[in-house]
C-alpha atoms as a PDB file:
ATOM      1  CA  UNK A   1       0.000   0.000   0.000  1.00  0.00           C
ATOM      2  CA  UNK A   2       1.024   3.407  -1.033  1.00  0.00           C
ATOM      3  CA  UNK A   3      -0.352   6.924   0.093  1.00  0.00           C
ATOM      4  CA  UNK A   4       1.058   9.943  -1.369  1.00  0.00           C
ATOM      5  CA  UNK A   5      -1.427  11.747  -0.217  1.00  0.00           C
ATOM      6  CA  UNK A   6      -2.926  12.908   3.359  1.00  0.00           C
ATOM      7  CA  UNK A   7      -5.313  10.572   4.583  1.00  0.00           C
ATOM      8  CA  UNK A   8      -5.729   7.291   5.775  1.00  0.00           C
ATOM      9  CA  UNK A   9      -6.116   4.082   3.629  1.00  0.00           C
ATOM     10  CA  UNK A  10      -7.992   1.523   5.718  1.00  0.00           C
ATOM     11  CA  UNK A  11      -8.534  -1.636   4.424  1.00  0.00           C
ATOM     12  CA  UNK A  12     -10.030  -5.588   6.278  1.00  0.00           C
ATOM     13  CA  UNK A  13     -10.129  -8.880   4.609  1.00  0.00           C
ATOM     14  CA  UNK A  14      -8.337  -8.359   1.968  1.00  0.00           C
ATOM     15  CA  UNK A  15      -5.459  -9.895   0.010  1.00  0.00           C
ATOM     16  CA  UNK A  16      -2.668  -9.527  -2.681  1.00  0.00           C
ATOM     17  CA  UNK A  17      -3.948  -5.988  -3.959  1.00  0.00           C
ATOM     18  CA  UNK A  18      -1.844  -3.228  -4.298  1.00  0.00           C
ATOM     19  CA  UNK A  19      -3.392   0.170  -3.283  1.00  0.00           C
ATOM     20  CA  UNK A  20      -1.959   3.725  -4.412  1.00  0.00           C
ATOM     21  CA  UNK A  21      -3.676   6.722  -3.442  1.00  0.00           C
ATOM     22  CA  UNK A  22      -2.345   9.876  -5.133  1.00  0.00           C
ATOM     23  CA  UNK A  23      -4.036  13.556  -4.249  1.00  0.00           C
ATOM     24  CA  UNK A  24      -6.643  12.521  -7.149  1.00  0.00           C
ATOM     25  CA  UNK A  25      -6.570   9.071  -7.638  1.00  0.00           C
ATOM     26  CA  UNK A  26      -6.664   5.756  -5.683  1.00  0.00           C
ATOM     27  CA  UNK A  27      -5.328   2.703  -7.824  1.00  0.00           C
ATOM     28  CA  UNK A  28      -6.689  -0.883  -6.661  1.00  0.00           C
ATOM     29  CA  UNK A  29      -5.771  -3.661  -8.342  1.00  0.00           C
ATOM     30  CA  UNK A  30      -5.030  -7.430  -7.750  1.00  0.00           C
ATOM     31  CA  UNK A  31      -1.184  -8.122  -7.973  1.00  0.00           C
ATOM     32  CA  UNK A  32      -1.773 -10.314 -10.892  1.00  0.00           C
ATOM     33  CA  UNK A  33      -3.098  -7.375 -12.900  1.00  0.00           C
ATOM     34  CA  UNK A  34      -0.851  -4.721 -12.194  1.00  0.00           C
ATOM     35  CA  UNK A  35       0.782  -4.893 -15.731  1.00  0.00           C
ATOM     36  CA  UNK A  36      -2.756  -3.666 -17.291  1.00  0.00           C
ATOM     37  CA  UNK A  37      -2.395  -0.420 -15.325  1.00  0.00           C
ATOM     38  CA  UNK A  38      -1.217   1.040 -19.052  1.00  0.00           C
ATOM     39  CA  UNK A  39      -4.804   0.059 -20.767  1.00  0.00           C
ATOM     40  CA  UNK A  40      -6.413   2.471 -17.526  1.00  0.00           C
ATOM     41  CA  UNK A  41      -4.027   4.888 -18.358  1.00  0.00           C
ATOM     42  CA  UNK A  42      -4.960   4.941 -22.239  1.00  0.00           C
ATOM     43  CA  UNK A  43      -8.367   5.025 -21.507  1.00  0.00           C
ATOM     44  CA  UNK A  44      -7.680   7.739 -19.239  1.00  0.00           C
ATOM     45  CA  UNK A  45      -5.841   9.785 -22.129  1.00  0.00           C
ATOM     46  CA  UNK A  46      -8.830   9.671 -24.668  1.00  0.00           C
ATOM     47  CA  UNK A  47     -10.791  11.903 -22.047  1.00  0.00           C
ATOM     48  CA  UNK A  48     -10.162  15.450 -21.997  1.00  0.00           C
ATOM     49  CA  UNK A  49     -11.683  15.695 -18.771  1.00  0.00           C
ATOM     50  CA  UNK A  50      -9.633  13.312 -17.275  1.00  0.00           C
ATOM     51  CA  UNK A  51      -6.204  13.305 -18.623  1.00  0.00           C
ATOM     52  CA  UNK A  52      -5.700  16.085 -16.208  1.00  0.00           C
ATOM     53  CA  UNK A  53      -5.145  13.740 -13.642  1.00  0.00           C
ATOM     54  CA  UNK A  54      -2.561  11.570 -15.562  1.00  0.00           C
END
């Protein structure tokens, strides 16, 4: 788990995910998935609206 951010990240009965938490995004994936994080990010990018957070 990973916060950039202030805050607290609180999390119960789970397993194997990986949790980022940036000042505008929190990433939760599975471990296993991780390497898809770059079709997110392209999805992301077609959005005007959101690419401001990339």
């Amino acid at each position: 788990m990973y916060n950039e951010a202030e805050g607290i990240i609180a999390c119960l009965g789970v397993s194997d995910l990986v949790i980022v938490r940036t000042d505008n995004i929190t990433f939760v994936a599975h471990k296993t998935e991780v390497d898809r994080v770059k079709e997110i990010l392209a999805e992301l990018g077609k959005d005007e609206d959101k690419k401001k957070y990339l």
